[in-house]
Protein backbone atom coordinates (compact mmCIF):
# COMPACT_ATOMS: atom_id res chain seq x y z
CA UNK A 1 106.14 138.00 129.92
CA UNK A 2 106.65 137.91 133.60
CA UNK A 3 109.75 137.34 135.31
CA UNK A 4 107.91 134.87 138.27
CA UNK A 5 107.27 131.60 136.25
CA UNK A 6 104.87 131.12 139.05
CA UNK A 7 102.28 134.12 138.10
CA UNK A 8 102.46 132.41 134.28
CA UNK A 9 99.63 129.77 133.30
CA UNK A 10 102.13 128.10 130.80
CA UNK A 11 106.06 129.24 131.94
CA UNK A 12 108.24 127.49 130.65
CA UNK A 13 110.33 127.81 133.66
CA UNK A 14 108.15 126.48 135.75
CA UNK A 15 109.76 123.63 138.01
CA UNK A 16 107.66 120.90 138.39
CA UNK A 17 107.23 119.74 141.98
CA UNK A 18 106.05 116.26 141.10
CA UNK A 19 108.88 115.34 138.71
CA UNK A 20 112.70 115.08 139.02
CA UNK A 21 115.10 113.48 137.29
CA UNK A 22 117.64 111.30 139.00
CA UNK A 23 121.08 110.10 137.64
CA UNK A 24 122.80 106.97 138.95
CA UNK A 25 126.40 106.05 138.26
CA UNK A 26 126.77 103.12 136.98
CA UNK A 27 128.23 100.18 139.17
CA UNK A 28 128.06 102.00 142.23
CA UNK A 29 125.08 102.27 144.70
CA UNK A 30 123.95 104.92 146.95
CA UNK A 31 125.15 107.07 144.84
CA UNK A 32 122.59 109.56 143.49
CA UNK A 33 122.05 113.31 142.32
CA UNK A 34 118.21 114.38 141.64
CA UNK A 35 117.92 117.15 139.88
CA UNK A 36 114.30 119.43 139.75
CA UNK A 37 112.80 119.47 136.17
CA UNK A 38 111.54 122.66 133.95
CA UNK A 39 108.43 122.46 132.31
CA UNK A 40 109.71 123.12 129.04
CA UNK A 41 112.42 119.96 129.63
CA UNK A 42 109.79 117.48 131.02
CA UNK A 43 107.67 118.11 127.83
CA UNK A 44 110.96 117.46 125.70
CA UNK A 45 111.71 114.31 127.81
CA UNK A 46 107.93 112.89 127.05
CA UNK A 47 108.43 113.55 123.48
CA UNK A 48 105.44 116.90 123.58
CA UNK A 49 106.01 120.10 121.71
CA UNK A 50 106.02 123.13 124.10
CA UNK A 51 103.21 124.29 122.09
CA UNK A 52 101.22 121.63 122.58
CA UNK A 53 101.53 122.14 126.69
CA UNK A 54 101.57 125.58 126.86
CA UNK A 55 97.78 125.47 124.76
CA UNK A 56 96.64 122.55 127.10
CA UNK A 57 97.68 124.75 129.99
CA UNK A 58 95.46 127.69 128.69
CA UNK A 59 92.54 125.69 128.26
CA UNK A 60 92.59 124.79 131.92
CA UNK A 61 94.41 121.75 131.89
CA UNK A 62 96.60 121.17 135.36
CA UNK A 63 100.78 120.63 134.84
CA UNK A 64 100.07 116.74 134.93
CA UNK A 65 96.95 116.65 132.43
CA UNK A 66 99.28 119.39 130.27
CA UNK A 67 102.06 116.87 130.09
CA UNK A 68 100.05 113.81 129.90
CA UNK A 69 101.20 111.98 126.32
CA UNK A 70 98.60 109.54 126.01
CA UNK A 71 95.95 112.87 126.07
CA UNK A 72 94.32 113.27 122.78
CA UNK A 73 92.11 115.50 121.57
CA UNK A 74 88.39 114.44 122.03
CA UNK A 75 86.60 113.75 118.78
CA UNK A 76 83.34 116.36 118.55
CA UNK A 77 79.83 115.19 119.48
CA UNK A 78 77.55 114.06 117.61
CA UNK A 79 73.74 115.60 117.90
């Protein structure tokens, strides 16, 4: 394993540029911490088993397609 989650195709300590997660209190406004999100969290959040992300991400997939829900797998062709 390497110790730059960047190097990795599938780290699960990659943090995700495109997704954060912000937290509000409640009642007041303004007030707001965003915090950057792991790979390995964001696929918990979405309900995805690491597995299932780190495979997509082997096969080529990018970080978004990876930890896409709705993505299923395509049913074989026909001939």
């Amino acid at each position: 394993m390497r110790d730059n989650p960047d190097q990795c195709v599938a780290s699960r300590k990659k943090v995700l540029d495109d997704y954060e997660i912000v937290f509000r209190k409640r009642g007041t406004e303004g007030e707001e911490i965003t915090v950057p999100v792991t790979a390995e969290k964001m696929a918990w959040i979405i309900g995805l088993k690491w597995r299932t992300v780190q495979k997509r991400r082997q096969r080529g997939a990018s970080w978004r397609e990876a930890l896409d829900p709705k993505l299923k797998r395509s049913a074989p062709t026909v001939r």
